[in-house]
PDB file of N, CA and C in Angstrom:
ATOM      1  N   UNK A   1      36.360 -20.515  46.629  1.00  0.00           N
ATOM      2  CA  UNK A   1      35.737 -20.025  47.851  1.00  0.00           C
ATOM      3  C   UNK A   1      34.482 -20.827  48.186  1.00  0.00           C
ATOM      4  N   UNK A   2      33.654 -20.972  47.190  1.00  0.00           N
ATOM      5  CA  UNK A   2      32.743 -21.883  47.717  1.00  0.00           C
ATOM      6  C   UNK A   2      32.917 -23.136  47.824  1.00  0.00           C
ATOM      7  N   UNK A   3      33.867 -23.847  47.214  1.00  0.00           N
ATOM      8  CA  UNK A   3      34.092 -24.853  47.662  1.00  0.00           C
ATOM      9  C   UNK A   3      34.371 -25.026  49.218  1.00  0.00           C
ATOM     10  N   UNK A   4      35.382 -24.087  49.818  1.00  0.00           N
ATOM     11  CA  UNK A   4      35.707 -24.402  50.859  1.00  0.00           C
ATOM     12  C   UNK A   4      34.529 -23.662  51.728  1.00  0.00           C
ATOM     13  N   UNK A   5      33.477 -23.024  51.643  1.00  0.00           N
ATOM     14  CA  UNK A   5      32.336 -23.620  52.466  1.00  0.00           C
ATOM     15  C   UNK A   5      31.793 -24.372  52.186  1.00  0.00           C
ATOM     16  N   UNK A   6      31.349 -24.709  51.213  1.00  0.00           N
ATOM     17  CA  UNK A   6      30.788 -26.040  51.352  1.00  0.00           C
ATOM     18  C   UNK A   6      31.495 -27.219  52.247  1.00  0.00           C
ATOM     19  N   UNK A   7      33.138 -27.301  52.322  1.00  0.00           N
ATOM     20  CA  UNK A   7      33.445 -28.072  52.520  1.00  0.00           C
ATOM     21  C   UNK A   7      33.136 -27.859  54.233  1.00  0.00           C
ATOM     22  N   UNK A   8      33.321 -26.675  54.649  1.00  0.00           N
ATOM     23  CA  UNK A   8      32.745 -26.647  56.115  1.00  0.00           C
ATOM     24  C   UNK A   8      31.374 -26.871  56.256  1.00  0.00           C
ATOM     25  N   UNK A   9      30.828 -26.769  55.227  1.00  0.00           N
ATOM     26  CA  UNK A   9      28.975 -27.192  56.028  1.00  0.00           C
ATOM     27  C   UNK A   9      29.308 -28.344  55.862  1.00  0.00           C
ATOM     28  N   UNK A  10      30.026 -29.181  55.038  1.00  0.00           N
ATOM     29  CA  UNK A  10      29.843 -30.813  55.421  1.00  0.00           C
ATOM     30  C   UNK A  10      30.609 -30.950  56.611  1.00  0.00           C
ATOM     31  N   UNK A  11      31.761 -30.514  56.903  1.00  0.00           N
ATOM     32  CA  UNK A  11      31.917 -30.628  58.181  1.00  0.00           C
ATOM     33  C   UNK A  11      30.848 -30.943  59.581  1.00  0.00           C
ATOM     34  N   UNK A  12      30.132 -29.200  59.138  1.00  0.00           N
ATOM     35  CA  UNK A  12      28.859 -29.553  59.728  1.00  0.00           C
ATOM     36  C   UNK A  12      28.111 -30.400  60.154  1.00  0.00           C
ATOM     37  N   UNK A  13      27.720 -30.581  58.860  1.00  0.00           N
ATOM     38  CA  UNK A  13      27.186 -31.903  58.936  1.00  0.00           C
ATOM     39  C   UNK A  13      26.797 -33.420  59.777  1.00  0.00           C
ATOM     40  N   UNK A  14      28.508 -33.458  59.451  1.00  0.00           N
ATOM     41  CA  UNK A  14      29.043 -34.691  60.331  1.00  0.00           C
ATOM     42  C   UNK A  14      28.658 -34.428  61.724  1.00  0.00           C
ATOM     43  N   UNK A  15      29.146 -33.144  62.065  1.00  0.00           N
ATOM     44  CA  UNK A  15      29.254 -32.843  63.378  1.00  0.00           C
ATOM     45  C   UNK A  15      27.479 -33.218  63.990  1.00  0.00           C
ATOM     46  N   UNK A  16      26.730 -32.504  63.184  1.00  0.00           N
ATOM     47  CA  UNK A  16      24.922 -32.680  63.224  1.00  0.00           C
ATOM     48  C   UNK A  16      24.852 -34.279  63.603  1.00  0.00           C
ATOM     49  N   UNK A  17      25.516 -35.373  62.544  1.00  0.00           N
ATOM     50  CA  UNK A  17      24.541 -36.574  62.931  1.00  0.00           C
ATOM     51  C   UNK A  17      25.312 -37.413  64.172  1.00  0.00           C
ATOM     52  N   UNK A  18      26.569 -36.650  64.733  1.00  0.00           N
ATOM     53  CA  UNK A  18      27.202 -37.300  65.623  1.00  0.00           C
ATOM     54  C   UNK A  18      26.835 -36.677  67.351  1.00  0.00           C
ATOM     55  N   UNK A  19      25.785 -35.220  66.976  1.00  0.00           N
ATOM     56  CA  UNK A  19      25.399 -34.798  68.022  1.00  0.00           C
ATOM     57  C   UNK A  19      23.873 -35.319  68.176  1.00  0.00           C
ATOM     58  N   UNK A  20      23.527 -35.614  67.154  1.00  0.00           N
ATOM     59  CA  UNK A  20      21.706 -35.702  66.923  1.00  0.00           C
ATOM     60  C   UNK A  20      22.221 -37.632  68.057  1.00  0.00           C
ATOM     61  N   UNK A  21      23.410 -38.328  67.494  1.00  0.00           N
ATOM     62  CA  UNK A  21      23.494 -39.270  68.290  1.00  0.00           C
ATOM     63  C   UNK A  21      23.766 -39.323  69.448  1.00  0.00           C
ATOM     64  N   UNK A  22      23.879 -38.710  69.931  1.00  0.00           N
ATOM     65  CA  UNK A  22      24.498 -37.896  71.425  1.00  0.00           C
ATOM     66  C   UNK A  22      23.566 -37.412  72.549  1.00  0.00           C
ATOM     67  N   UNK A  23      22.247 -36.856  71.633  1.00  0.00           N
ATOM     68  CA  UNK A  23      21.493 -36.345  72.288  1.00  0.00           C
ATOM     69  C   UNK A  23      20.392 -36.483  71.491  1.00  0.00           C
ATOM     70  N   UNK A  24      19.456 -37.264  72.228  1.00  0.00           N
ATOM     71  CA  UNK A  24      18.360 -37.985  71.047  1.00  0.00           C
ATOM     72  C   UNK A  24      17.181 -36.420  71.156  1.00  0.00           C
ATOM     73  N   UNK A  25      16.967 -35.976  72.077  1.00  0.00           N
ATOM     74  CA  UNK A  25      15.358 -35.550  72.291  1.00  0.00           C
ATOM     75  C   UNK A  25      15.347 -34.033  71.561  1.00  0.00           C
ATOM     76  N   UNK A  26      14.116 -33.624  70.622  1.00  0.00           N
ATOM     77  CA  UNK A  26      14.382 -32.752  69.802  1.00  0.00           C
ATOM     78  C   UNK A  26      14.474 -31.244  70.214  1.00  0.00           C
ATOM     79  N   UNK A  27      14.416 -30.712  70.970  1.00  0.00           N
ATOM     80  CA  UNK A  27      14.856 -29.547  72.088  1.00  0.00           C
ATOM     81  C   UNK A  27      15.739 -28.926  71.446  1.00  0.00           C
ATOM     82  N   UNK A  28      16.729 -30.243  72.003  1.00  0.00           N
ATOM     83  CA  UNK A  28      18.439 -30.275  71.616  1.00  0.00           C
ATOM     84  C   UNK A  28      18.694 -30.118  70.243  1.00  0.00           C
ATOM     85  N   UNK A  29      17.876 -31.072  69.323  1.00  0.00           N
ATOM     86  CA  UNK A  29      18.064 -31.024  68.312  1.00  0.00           C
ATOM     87  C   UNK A  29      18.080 -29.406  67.403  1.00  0.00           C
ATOM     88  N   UNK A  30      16.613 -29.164  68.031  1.00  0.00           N
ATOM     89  CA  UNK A  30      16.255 -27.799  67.392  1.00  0.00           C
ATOM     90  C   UNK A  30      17.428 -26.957  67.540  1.00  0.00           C
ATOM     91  N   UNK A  31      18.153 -26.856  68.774  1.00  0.00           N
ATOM     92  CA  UNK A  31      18.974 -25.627  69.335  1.00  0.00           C
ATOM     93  C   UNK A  31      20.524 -26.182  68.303  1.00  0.00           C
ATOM     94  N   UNK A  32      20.528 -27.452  68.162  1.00  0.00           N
ATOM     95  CA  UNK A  32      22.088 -27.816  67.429  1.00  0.00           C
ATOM     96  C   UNK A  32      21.567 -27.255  65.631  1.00  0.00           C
ATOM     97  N   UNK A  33      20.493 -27.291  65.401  1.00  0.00           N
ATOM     98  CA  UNK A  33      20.641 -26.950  64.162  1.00  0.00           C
ATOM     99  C   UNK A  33      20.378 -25.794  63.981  1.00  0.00           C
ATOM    100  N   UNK A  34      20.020 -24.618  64.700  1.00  0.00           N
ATOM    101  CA  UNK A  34      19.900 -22.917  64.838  1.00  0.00           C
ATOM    102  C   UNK A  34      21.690 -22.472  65.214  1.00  0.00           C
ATOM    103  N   UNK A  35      22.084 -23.623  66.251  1.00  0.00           N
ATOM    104  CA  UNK A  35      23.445 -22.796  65.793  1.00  0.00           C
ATOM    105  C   UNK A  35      24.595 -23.478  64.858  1.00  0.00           C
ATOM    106  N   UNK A  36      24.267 -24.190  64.424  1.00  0.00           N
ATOM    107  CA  UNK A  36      25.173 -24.626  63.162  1.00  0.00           C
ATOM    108  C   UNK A  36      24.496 -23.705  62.233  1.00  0.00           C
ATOM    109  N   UNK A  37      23.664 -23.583  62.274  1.00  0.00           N
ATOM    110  CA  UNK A  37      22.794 -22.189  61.146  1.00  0.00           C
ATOM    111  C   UNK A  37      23.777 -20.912  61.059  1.00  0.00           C
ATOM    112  N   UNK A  38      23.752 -20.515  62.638  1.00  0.00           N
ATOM    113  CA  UNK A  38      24.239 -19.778  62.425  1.00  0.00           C
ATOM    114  C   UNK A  38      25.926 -19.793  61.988  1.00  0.00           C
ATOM    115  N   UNK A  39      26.533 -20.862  62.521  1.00  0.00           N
ATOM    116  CA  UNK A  39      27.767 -21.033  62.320  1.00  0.00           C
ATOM    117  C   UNK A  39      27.926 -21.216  60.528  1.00  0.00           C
ATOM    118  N   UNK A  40      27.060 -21.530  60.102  1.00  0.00           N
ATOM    119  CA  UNK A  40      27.503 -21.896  58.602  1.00  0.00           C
ATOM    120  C   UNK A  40      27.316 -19.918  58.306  1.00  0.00           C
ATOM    121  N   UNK A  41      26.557 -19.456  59.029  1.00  0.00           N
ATOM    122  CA  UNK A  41      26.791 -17.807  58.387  1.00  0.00           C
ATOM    123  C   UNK A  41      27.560 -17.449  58.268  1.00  0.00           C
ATOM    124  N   UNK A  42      28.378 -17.201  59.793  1.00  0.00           N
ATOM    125  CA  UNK A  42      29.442 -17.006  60.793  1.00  0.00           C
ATOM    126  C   UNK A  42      30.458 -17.124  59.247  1.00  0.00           C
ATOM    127  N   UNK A  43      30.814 -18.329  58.785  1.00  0.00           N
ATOM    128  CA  UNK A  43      31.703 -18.719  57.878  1.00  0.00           C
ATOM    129  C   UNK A  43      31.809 -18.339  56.659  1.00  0.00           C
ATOM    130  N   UNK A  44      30.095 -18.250  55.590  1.00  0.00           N
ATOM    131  CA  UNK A  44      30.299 -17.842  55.035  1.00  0.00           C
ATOM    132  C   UNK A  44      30.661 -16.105  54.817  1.00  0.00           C
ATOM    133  N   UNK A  45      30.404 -15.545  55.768  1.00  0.00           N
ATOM    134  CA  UNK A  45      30.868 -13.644  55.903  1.00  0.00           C
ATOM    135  C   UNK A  45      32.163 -13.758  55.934  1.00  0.00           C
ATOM    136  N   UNK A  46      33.256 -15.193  56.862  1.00  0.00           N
ATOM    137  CA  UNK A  46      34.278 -15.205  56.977  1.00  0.00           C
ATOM    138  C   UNK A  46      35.039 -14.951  55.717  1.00  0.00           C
ATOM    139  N   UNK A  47      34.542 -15.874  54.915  1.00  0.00           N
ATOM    140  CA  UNK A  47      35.206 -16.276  53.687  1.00  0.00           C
ATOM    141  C   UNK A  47      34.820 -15.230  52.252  1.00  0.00           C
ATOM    142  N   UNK A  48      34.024 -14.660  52.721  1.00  0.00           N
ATOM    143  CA  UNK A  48      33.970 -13.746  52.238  1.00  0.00           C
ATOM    144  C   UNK A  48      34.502 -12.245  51.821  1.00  0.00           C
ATOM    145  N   UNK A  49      35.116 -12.154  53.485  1.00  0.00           N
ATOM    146  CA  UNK A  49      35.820 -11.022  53.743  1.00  0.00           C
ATOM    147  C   UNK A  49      37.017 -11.391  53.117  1.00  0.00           C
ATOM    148  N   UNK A  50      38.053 -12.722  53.297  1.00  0.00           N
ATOM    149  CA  UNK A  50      38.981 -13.436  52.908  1.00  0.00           C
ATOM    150  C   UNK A  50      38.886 -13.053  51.672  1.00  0.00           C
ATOM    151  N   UNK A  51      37.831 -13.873  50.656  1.00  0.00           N
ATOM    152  CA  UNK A  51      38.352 -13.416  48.994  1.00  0.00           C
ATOM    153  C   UNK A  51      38.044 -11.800  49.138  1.00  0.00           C
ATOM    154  N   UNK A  52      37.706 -11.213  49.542  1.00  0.00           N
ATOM    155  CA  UNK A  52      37.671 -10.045  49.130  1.00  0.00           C
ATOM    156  C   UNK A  52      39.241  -9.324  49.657  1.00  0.00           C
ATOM    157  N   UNK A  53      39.731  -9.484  50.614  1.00  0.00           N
ATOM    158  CA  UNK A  53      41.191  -9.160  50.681  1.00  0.00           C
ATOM    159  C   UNK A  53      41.553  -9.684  49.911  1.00  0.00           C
ATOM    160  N   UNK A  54      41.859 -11.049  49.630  1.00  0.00           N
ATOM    161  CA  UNK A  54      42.264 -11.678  48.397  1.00  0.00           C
ATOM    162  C   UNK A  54      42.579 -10.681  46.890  1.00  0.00           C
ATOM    163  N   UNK A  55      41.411 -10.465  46.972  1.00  0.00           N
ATOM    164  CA  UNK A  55      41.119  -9.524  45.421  1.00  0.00           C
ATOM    165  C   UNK A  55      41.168  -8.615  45.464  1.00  0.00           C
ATOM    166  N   UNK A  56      41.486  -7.451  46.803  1.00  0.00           N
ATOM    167  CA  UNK A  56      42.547  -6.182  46.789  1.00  0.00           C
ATOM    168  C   UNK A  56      43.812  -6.127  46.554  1.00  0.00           C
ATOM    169  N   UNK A  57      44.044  -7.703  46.869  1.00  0.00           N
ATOM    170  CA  UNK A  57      45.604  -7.647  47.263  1.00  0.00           C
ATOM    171  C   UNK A  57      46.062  -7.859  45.869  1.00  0.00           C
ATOM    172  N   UNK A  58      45.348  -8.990  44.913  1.00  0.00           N
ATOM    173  CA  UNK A  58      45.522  -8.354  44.033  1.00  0.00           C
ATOM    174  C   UNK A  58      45.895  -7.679  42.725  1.00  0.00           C
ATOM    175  N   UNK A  59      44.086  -7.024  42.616  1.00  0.00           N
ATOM    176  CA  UNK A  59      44.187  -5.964  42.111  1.00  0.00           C
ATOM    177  C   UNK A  59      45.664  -4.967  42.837  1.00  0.00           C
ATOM    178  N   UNK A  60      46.548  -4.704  43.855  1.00  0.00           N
ATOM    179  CA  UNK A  60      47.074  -3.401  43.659  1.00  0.00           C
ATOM    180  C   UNK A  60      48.342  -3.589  43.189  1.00  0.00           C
ATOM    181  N   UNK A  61      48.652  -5.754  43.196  1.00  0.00           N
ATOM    182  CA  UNK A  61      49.916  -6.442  42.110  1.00  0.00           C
ATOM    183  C   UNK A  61      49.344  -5.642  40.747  1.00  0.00           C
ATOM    184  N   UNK A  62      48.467  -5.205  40.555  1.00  0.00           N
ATOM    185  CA  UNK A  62      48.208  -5.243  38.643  1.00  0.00           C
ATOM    186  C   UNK A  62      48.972  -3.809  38.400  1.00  0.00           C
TER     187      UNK A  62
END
């Protein structure tokens, strides 16, 4: 599970230095990295909820 966020914040990432190139002036900048902020949340609650179905489903095989 954490791997695969991590593997989306590098996603991120990428996405950050290909927008920071896109749009030089820091405004922009500020506002692209508050919502990739939030998007890396967004994901990790996702994936969270995921293993946790995961690990009902199961626990009710046992």
């Amino acid at each position: 599970m954490i791997e695969s966020i991590y593997f989306f914040w590098c996603l991120n990432q990428n996405l950050l230095k290909q927008l920071i190139q896109d749009f030089g002036h820091w405004q922009t900048f500020q506002e692209i990295i508050y919502n990739l902020e939030i998007q890396f949340i967004i994901d990790s609650q996702y994936f969270q909820i995921i293993q946790q179905s995961e690990n009902k489903q199961l626990q009710s095989l046992l």
